[in-house]
N, C-alpha and C. Protein backbone atom coordinates (compact mmCIF):
# COMPACT_ATOMS: atom_id res chain seq x y z
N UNK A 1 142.83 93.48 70.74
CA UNK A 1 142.28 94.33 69.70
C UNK A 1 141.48 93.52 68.68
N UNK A 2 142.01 92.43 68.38
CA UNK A 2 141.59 91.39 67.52
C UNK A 2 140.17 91.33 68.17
N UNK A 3 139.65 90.75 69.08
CA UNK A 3 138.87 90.26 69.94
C UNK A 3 137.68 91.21 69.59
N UNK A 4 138.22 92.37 70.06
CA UNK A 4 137.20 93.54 70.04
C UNK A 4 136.66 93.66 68.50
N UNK A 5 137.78 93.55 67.41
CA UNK A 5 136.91 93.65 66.28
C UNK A 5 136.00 92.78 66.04
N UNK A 6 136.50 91.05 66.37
CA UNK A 6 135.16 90.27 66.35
C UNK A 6 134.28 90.47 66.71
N UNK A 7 134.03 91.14 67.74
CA UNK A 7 133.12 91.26 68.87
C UNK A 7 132.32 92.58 68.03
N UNK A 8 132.58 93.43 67.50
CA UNK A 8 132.07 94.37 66.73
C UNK A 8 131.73 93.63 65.14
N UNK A 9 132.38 93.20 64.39
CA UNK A 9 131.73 92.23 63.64
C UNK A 9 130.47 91.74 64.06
N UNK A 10 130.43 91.18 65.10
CA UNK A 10 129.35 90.19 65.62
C UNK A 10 127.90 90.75 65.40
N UNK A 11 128.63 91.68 66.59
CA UNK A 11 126.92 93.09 66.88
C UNK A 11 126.64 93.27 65.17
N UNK A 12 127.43 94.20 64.66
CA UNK A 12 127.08 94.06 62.81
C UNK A 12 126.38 93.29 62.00
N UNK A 13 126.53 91.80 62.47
CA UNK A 13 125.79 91.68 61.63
C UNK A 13 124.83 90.90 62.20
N UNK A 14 124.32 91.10 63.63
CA UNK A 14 123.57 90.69 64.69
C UNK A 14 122.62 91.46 63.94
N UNK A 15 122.71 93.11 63.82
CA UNK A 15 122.18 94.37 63.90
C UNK A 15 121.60 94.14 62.21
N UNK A 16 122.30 93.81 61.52
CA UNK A 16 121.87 93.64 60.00
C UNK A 16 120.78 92.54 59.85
N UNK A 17 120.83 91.16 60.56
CA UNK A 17 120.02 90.10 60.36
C UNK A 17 118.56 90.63 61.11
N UNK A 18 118.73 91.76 62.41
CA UNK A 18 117.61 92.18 62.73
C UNK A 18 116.83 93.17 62.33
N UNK A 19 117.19 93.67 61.08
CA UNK A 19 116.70 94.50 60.76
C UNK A 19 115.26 94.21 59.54
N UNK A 20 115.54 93.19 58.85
CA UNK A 20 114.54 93.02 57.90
C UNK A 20 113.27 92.14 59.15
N UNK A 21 113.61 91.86 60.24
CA UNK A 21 112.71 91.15 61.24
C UNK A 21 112.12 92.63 61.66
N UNK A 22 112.68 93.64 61.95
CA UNK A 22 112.03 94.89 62.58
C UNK A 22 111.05 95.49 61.54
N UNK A 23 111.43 95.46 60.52
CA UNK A 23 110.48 96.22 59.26
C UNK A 23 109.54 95.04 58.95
N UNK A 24 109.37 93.72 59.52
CA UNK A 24 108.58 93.30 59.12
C UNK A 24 107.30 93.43 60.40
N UNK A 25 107.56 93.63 61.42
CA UNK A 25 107.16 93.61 62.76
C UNK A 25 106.70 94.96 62.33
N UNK A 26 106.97 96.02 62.51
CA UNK A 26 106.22 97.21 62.19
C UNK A 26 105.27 97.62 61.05
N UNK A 27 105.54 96.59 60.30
CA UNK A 27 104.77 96.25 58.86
C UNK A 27 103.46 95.27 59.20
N UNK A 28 103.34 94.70 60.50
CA UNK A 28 102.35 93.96 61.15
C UNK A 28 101.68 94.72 61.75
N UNK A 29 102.63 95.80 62.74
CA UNK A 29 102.05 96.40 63.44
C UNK A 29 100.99 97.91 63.06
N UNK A 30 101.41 98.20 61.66
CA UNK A 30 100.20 99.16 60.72
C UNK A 30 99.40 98.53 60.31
N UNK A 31 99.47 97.17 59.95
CA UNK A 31 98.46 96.83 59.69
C UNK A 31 97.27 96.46 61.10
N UNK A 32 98.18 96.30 62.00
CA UNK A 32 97.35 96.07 62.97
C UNK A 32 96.51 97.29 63.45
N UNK A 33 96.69 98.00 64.04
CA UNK A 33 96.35 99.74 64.05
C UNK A 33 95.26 99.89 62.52
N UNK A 34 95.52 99.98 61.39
CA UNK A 34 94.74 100.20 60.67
C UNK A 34 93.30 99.03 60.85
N UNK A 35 93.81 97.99 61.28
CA UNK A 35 92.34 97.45 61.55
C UNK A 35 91.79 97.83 62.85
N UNK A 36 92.42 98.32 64.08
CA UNK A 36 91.52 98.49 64.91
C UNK A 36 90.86 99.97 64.85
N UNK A 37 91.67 100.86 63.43
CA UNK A 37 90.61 101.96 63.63
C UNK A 37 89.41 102.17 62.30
N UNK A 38 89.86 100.88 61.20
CA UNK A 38 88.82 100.29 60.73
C UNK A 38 87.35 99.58 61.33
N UNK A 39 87.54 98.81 62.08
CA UNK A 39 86.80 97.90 63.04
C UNK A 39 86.16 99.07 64.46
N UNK A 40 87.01 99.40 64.82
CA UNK A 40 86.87 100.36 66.32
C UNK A 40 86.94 101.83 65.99
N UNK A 41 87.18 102.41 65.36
CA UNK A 41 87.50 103.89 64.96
C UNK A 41 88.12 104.43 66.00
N UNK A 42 89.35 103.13 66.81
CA UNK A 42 90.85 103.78 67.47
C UNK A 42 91.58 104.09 66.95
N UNK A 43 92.42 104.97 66.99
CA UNK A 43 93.69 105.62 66.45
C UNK A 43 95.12 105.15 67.46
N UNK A 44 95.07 104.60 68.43
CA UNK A 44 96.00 104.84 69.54
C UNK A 44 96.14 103.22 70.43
N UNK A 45 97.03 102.55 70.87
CA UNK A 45 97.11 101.53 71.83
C UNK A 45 96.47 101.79 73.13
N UNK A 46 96.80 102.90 73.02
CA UNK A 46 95.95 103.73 74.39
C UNK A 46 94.48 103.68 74.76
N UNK A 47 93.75 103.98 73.66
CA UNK A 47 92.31 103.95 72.91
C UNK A 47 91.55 102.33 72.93
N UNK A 48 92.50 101.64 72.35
CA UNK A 48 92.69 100.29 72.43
C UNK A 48 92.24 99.20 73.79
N UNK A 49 93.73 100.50 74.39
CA UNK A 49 93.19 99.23 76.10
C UNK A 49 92.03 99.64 76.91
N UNK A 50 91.35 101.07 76.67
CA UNK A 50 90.34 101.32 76.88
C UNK A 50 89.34 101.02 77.04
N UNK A 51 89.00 100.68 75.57
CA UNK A 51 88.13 99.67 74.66
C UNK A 51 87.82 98.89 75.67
N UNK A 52 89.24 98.14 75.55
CA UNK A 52 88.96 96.81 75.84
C UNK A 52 88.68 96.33 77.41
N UNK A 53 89.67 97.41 78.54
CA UNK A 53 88.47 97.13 79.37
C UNK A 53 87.22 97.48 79.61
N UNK A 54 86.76 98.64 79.16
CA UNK A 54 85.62 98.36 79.10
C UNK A 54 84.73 97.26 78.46
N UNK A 55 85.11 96.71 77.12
CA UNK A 55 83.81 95.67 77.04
C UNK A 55 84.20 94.23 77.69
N UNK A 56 85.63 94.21 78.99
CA UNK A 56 85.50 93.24 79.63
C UNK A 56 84.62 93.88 80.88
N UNK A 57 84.26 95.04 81.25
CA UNK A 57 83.81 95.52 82.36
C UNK A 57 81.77 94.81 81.74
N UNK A 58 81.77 95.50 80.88
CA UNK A 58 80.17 95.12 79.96
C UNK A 58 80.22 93.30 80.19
N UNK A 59 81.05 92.90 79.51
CA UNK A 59 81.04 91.37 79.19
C UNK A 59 80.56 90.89 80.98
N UNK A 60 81.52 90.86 81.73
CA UNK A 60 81.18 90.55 83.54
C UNK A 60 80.08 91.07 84.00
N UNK A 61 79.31 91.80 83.64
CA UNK A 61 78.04 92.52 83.87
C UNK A 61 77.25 92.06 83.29
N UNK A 62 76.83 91.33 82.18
CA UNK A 62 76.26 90.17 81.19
C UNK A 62 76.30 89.11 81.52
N UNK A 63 77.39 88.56 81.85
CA UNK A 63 77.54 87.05 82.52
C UNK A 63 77.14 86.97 83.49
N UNK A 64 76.87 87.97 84.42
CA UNK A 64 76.67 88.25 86.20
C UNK A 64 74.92 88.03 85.84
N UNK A 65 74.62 89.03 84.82
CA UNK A 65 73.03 88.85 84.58
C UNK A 65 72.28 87.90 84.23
N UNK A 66 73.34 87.10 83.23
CA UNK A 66 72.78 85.66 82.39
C UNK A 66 72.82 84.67 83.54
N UNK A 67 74.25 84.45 84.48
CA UNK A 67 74.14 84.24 85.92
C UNK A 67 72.61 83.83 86.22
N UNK A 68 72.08 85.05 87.08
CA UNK A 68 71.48 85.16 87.92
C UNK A 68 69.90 85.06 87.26
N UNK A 69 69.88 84.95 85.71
CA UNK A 69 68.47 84.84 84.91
C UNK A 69 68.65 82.98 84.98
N UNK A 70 69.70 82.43 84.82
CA UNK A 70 69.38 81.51 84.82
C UNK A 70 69.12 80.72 86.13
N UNK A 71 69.76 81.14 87.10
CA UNK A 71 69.41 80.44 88.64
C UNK A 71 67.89 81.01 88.96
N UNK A 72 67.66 81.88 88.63
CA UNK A 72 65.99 82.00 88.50
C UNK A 72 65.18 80.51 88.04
N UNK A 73 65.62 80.57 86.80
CA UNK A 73 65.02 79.56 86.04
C UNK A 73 65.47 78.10 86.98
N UNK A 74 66.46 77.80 87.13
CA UNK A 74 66.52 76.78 87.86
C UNK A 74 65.99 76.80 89.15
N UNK A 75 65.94 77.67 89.96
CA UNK A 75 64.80 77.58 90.74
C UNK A 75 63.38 77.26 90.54
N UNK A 76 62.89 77.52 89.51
CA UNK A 76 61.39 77.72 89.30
C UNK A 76 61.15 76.37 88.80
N UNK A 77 62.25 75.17 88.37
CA UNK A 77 62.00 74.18 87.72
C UNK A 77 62.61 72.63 88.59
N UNK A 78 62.06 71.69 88.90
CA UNK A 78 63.28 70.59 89.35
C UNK A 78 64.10 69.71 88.15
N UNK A 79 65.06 69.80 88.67
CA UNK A 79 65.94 69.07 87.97
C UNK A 79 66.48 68.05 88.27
């Protein structure tokens, strides 16, 4: 019985030391959200990953182009 109360003690104040870590983490995480719908006019994580693959889909489509503008150029020149 003893055991068990330690053991409940424990969690207690496991649960208490994690708590000012959780309100600070969610206190990151509005601020985070408020900048991406400052910056992005997202509202949502959802919105977010969207975003974001798309301008990795744009970004690989740019690099593919800058790519292939520059092997032009190196063709047309010796090096």
């Amino acid at each position: 019985m003893q055991n068990t109360l330690s053991q409940i003690n424990r969690l207690i104040r496991s649960i208490d030391n994690a708590k000012p870590e959780k309100a600070r983490m969610e206190g990151e995480k509005k601020i985070l959200l408020e900048a991406l719908k400052n910056e992005f006019n997202i509202d949502t994580l959802k919105e977010a990953n969207a975003l974001l693959e798309s301008l990795k889909k744009e970004l690989a489509v740019r690099r593919e182009k800058v790519q292939e503008q520059f092997e032009k150029l190196k063709a047309g020149y010796q090096w």
